[in-house]
PDB file of N, CA and C in Angstrom:
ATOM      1  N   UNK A   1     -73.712 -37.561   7.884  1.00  0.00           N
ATOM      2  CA  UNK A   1     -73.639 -37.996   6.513  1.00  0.00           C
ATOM      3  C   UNK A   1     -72.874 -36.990   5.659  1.00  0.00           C
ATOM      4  N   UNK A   2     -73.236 -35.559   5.483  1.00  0.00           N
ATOM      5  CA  UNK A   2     -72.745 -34.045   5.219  1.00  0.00           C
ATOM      6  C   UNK A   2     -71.172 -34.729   5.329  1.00  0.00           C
ATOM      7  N   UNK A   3     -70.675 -35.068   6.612  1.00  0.00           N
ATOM      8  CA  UNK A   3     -69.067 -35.301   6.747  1.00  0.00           C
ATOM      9  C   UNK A   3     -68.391 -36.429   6.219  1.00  0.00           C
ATOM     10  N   UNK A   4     -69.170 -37.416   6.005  1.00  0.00           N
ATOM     11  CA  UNK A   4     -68.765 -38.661   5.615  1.00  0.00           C
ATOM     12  C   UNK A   4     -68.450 -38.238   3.860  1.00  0.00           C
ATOM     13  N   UNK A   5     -69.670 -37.627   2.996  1.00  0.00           N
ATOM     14  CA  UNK A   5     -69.149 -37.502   2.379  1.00  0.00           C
ATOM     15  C   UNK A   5     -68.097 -36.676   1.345  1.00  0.00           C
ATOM     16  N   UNK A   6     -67.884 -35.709   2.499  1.00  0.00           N
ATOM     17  CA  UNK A   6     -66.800 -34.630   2.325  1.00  0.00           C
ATOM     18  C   UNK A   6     -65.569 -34.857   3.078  1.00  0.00           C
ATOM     19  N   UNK A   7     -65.644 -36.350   3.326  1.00  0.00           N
ATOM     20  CA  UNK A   7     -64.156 -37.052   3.754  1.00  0.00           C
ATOM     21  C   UNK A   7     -64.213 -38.016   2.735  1.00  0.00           C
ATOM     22  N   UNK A   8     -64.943 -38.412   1.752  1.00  0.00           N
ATOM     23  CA  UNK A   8     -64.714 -39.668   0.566  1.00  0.00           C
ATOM     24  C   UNK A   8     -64.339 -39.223   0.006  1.00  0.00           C
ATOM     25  N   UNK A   9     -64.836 -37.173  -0.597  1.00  0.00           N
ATOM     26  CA  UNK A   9     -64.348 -36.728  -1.593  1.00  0.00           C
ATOM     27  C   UNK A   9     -62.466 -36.103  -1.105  1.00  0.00           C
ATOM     28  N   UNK A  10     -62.794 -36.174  -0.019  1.00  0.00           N
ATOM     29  CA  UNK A  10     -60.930 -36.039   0.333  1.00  0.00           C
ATOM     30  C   UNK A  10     -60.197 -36.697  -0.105  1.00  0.00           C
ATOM     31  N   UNK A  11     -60.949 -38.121   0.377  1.00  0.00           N
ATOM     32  CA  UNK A  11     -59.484 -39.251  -0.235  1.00  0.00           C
ATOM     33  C   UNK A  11     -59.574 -39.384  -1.384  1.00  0.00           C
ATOM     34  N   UNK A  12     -60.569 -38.979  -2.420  1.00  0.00           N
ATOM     35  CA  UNK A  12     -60.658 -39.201  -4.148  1.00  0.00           C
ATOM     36  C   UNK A  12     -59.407 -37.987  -4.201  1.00  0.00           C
ATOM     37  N   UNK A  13     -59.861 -36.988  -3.551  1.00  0.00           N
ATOM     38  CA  UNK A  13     -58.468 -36.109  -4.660  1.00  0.00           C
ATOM     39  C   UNK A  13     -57.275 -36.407  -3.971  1.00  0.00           C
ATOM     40  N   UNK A  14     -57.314 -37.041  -2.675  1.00  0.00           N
ATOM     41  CA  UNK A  14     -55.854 -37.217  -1.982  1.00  0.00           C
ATOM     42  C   UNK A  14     -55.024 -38.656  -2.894  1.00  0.00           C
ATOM     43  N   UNK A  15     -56.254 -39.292  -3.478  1.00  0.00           N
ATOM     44  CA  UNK A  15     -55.686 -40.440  -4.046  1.00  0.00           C
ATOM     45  C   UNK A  15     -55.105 -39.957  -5.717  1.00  0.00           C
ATOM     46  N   UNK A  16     -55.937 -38.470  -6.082  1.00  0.00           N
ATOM     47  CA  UNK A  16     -55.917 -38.190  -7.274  1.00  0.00           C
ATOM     48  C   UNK A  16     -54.593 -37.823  -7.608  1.00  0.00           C
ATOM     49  N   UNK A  17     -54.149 -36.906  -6.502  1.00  0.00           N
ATOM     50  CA  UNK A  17     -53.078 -35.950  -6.043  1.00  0.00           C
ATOM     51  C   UNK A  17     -51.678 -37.144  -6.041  1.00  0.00           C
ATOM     52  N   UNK A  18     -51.729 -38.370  -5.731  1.00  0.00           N
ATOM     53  CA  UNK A  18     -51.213 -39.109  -5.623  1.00  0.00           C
ATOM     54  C   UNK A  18     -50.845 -39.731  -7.032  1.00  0.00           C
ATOM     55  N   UNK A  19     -52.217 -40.087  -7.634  1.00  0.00           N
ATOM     56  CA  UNK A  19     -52.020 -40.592  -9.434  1.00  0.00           C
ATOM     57  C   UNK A  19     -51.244 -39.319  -9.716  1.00  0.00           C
ATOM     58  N   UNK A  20     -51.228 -38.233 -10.215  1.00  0.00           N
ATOM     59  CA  UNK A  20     -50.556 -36.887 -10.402  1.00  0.00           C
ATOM     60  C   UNK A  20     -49.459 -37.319 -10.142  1.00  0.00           C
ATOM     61  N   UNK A  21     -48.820 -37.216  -9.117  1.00  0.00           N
ATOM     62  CA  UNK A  21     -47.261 -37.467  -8.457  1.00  0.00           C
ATOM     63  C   UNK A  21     -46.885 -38.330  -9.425  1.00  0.00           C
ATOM     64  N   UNK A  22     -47.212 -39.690  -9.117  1.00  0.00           N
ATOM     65  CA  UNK A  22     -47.125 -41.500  -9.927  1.00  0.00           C
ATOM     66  C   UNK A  22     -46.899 -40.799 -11.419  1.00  0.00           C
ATOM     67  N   UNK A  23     -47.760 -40.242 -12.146  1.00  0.00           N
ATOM     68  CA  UNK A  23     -47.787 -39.848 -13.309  1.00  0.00           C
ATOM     69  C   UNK A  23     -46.584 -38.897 -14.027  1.00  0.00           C
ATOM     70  N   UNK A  24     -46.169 -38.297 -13.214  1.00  0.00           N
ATOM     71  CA  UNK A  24     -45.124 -36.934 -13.413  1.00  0.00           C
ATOM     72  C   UNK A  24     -43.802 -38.082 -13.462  1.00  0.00           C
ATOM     73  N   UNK A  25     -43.612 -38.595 -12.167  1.00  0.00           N
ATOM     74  CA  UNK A  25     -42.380 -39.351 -11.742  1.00  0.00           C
ATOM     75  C   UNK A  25     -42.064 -40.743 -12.867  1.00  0.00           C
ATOM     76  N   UNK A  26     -43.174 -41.067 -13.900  1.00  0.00           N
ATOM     77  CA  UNK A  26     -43.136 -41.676 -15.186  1.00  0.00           C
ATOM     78  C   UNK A  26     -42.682 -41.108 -16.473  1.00  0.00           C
ATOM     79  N   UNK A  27     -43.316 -39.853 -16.509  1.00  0.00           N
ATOM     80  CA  UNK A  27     -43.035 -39.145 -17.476  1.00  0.00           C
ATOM     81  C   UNK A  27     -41.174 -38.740 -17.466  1.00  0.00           C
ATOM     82  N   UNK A  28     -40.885 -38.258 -15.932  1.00  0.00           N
ATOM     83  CA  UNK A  28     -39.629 -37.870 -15.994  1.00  0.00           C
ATOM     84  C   UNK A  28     -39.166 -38.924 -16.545  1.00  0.00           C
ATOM     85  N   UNK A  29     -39.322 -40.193 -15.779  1.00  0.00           N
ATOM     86  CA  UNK A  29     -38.508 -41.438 -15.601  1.00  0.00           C
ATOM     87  C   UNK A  29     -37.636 -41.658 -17.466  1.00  0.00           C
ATOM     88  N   UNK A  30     -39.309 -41.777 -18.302  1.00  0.00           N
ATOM     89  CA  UNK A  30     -39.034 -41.895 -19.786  1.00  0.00           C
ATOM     90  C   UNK A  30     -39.467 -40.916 -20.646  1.00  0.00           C
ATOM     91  N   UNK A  31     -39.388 -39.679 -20.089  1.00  0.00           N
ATOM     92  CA  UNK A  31     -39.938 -38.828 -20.948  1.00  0.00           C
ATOM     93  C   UNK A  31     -38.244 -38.491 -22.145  1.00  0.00           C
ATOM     94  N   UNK A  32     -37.030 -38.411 -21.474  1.00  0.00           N
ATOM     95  CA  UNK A  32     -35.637 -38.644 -22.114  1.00  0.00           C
ATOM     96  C   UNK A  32     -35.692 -39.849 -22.910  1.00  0.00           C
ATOM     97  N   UNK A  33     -36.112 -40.997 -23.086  1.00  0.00           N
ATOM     98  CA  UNK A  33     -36.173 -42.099 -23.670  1.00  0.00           C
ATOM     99  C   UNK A  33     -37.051 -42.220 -24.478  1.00  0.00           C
ATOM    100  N   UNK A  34     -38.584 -41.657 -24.394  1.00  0.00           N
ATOM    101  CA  UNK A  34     -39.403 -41.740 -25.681  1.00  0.00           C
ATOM    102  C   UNK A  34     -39.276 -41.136 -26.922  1.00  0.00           C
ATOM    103  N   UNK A  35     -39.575 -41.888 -27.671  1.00  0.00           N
ATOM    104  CA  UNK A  35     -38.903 -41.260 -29.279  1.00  0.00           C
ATOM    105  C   UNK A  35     -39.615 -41.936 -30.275  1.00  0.00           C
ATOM    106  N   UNK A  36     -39.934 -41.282 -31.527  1.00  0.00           N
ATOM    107  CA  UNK A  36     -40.772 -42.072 -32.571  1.00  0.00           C
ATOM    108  C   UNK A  36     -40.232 -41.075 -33.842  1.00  0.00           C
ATOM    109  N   UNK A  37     -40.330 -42.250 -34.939  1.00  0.00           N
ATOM    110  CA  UNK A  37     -39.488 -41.983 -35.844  1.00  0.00           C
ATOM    111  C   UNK A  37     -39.834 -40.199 -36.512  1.00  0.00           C
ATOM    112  N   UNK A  38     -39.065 -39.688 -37.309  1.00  0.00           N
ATOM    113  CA  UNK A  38     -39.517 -38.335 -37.963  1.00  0.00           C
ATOM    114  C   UNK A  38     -38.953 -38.363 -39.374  1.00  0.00           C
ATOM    115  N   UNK A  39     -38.861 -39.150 -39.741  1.00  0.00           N
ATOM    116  CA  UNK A  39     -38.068 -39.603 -41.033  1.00  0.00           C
ATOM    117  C   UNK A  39     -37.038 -40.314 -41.463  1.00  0.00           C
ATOM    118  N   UNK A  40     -36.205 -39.532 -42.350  1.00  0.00           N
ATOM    119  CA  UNK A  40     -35.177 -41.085 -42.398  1.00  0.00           C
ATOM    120  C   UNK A  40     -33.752 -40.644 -41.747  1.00  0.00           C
ATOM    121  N   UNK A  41     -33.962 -41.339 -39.903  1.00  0.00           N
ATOM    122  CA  UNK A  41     -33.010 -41.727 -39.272  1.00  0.00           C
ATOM    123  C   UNK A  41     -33.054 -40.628 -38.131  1.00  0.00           C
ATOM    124  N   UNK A  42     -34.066 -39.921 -38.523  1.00  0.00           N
ATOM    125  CA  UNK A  42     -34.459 -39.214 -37.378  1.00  0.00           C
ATOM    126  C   UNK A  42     -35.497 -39.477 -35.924  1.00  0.00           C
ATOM    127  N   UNK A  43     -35.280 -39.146 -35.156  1.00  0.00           N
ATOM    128  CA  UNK A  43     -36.428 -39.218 -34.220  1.00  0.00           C
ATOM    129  C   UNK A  43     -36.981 -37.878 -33.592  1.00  0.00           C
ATOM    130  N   UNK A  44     -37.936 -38.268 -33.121  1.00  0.00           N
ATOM    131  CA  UNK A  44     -38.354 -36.826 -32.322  1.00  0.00           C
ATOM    132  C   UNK A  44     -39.132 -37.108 -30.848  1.00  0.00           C
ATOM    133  N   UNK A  45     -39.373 -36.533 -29.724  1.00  0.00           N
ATOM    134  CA  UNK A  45     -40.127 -37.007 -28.530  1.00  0.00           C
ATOM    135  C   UNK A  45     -41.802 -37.399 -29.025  1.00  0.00           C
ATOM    136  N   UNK A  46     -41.909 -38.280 -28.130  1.00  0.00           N
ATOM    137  CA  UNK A  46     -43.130 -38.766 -28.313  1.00  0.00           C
ATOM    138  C   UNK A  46     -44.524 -37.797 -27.329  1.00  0.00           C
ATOM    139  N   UNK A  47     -43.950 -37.383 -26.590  1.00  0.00           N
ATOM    140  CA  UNK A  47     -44.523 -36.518 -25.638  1.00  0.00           C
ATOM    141  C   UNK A  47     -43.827 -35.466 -25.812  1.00  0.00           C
ATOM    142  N   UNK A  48     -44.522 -34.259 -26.081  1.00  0.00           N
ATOM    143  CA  UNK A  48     -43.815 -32.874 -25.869  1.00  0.00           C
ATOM    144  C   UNK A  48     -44.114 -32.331 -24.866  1.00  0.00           C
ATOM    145  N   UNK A  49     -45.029 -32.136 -24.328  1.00  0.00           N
ATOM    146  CA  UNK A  49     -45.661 -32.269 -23.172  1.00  0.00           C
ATOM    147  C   UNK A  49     -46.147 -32.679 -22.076  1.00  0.00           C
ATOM    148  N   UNK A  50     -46.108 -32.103 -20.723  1.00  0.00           N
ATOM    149  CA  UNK A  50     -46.355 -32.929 -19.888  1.00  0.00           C
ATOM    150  C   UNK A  50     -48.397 -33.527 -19.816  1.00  0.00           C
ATOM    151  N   UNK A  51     -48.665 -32.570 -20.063  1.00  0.00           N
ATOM    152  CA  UNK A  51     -50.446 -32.440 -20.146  1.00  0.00           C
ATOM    153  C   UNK A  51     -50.818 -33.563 -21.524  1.00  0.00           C
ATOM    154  N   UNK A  52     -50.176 -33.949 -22.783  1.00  0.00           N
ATOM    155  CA  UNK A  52     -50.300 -35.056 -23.391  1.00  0.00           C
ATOM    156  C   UNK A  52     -49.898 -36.467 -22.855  1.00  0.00           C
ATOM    157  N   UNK A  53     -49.357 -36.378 -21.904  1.00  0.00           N
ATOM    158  CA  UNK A  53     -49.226 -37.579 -21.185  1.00  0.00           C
ATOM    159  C   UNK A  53     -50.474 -37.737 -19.835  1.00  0.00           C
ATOM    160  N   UNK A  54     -50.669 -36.509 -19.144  1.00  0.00           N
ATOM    161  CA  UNK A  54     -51.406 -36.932 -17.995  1.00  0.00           C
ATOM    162  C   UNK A  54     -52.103 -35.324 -18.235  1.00  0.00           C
ATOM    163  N   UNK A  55     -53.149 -35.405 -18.385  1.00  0.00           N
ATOM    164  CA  UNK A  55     -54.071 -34.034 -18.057  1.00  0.00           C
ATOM    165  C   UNK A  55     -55.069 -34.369 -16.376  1.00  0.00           C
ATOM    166  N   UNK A  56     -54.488 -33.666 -15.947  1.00  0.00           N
ATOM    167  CA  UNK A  56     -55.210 -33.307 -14.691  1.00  0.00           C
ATOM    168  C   UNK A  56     -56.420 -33.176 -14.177  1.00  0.00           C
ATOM    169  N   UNK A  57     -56.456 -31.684 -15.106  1.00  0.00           N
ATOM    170  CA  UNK A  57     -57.582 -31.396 -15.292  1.00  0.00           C
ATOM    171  C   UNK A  57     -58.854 -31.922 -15.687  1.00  0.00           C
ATOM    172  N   UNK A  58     -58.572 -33.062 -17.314  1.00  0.00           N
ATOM    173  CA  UNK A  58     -59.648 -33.824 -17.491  1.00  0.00           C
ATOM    174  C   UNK A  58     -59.905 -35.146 -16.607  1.00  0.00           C
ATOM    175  N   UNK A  59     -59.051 -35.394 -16.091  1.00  0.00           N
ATOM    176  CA  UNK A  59     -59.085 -36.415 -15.023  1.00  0.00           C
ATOM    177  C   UNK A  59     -59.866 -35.697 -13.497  1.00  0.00           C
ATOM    178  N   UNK A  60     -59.623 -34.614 -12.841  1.00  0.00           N
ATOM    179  CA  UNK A  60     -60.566 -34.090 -12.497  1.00  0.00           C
ATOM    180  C   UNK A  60     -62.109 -34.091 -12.405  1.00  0.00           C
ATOM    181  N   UNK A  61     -62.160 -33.754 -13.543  1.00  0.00           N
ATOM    182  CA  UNK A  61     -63.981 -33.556 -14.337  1.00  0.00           C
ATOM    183  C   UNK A  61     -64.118 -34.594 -14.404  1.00  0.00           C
ATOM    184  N   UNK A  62     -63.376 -35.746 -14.782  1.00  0.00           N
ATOM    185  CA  UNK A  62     -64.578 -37.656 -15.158  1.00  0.00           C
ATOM    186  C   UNK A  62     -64.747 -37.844 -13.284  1.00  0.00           C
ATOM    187  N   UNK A  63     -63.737 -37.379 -12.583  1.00  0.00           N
ATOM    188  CA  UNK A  63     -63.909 -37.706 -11.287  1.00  0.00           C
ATOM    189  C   UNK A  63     -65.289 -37.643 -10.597  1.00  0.00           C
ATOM    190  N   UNK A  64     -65.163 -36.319 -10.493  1.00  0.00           N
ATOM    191  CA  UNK A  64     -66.437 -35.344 -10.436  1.00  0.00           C
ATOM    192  C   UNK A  64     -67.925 -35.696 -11.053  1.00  0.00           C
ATOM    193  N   UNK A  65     -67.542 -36.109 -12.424  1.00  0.00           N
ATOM    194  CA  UNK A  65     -68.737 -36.248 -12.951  1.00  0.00           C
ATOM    195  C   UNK A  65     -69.546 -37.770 -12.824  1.00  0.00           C
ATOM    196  N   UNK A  66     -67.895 -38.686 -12.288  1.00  0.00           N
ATOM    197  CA  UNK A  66     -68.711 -39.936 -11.836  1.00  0.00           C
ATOM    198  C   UNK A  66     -69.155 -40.173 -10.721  1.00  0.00           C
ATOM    199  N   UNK A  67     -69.252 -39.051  -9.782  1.00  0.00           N
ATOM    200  CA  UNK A  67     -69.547 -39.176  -8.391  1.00  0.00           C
ATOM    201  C   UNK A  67     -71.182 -38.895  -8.201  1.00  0.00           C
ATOM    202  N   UNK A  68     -71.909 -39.775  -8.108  1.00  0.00           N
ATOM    203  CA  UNK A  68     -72.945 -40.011  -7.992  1.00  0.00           C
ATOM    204  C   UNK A  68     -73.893 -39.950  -6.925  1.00  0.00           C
ATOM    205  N   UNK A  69     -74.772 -39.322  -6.365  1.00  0.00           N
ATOM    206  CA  UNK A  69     -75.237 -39.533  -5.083  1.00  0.00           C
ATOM    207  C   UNK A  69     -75.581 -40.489  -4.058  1.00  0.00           C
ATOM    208  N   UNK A  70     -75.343 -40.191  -2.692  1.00  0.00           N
ATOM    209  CA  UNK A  70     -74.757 -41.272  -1.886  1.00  0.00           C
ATOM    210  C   UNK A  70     -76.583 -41.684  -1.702  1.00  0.00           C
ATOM    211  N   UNK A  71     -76.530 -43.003  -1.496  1.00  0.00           N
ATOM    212  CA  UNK A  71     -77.469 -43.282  -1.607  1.00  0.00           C
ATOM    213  C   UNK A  71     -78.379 -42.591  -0.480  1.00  0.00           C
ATOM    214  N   UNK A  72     -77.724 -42.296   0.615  1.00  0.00           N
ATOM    215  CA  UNK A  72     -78.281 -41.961   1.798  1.00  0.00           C
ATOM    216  C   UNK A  72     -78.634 -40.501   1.490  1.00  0.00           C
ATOM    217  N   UNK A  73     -78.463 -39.652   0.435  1.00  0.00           N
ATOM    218  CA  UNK A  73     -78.825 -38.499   0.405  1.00  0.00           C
ATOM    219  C   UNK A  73     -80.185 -37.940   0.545  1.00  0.00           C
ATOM    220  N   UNK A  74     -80.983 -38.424   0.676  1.00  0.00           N
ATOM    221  CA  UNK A  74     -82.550 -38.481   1.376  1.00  0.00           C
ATOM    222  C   UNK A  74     -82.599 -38.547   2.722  1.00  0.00           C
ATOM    223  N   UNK A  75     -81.543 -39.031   3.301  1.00  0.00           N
ATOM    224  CA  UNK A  75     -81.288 -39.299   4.920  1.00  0.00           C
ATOM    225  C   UNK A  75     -80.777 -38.251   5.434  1.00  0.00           C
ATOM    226  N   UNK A  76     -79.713 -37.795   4.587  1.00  0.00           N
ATOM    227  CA  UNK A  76     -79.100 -36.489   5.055  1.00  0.00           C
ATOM    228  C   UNK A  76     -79.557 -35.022   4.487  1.00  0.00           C
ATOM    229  N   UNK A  77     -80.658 -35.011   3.622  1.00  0.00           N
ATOM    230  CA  UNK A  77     -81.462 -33.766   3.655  1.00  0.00           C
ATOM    231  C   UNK A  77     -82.494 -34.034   4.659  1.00  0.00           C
ATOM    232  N   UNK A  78     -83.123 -35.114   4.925  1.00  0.00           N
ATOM    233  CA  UNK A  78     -84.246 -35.044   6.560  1.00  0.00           C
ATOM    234  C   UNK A  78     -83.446 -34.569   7.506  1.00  0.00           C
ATOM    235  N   UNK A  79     -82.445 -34.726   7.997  1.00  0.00           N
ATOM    236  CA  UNK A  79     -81.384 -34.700   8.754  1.00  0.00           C
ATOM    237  C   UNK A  79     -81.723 -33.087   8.797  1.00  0.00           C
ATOM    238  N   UNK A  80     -80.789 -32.723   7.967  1.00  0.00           N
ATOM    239  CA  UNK A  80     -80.532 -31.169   7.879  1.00  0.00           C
ATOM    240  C   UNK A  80     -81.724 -30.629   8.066  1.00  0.00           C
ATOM    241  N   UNK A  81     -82.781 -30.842   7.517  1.00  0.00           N
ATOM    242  CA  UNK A  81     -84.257 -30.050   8.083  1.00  0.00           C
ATOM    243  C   UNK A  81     -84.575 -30.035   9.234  1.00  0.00           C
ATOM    244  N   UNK A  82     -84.332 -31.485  10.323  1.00  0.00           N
ATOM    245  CA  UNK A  82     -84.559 -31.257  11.620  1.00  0.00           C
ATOM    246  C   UNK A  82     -83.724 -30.404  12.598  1.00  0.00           C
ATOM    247  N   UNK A  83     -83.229 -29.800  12.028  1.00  0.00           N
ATOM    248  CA  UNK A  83     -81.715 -28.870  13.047  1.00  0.00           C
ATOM    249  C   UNK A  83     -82.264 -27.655  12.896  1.00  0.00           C
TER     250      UNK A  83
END
């Protein structure tokens, strides 16, 4: 059980690691193209940053914090006591 779910949490960040990539390769795509007005006839970027478009980090932590215990976690602390 111990392995099962320290291979779910693999593919959450392998999938996370993946949104990341997806996310960057958007930003490049239109980060040259976004623009919002700054007065009269001006523009300015809409994103100055890459972290105002995609934060990592807080995407991280909701990850984490929505990961909830596997139901079997009563199964796999008996487990571990009998060894």
């Amino acid at each position: 059980m111990a392995e099962y779910e320290l291979m779910m949490e693999a593919l959450e960040l392998r999938m996370l690691d993946e949104s990341l990539h997806e996310h960057r390769q958007a930003f490049l795509n239109f980060a040259v193209k976004a623009e919002k007005k700054a007065g009269k006839g001006k523009t300015k970027p809409v994103y100055k940053r890459f972290r105002q478009f995609f934060d990592f980090d807080k995407e991280l932590r909701k990850m984490k914090n929505r990961r909830k215990p596997s139901r079997f976690a009563g199964i796999t602390k008996l487990l571990d006591r009998e060894e």
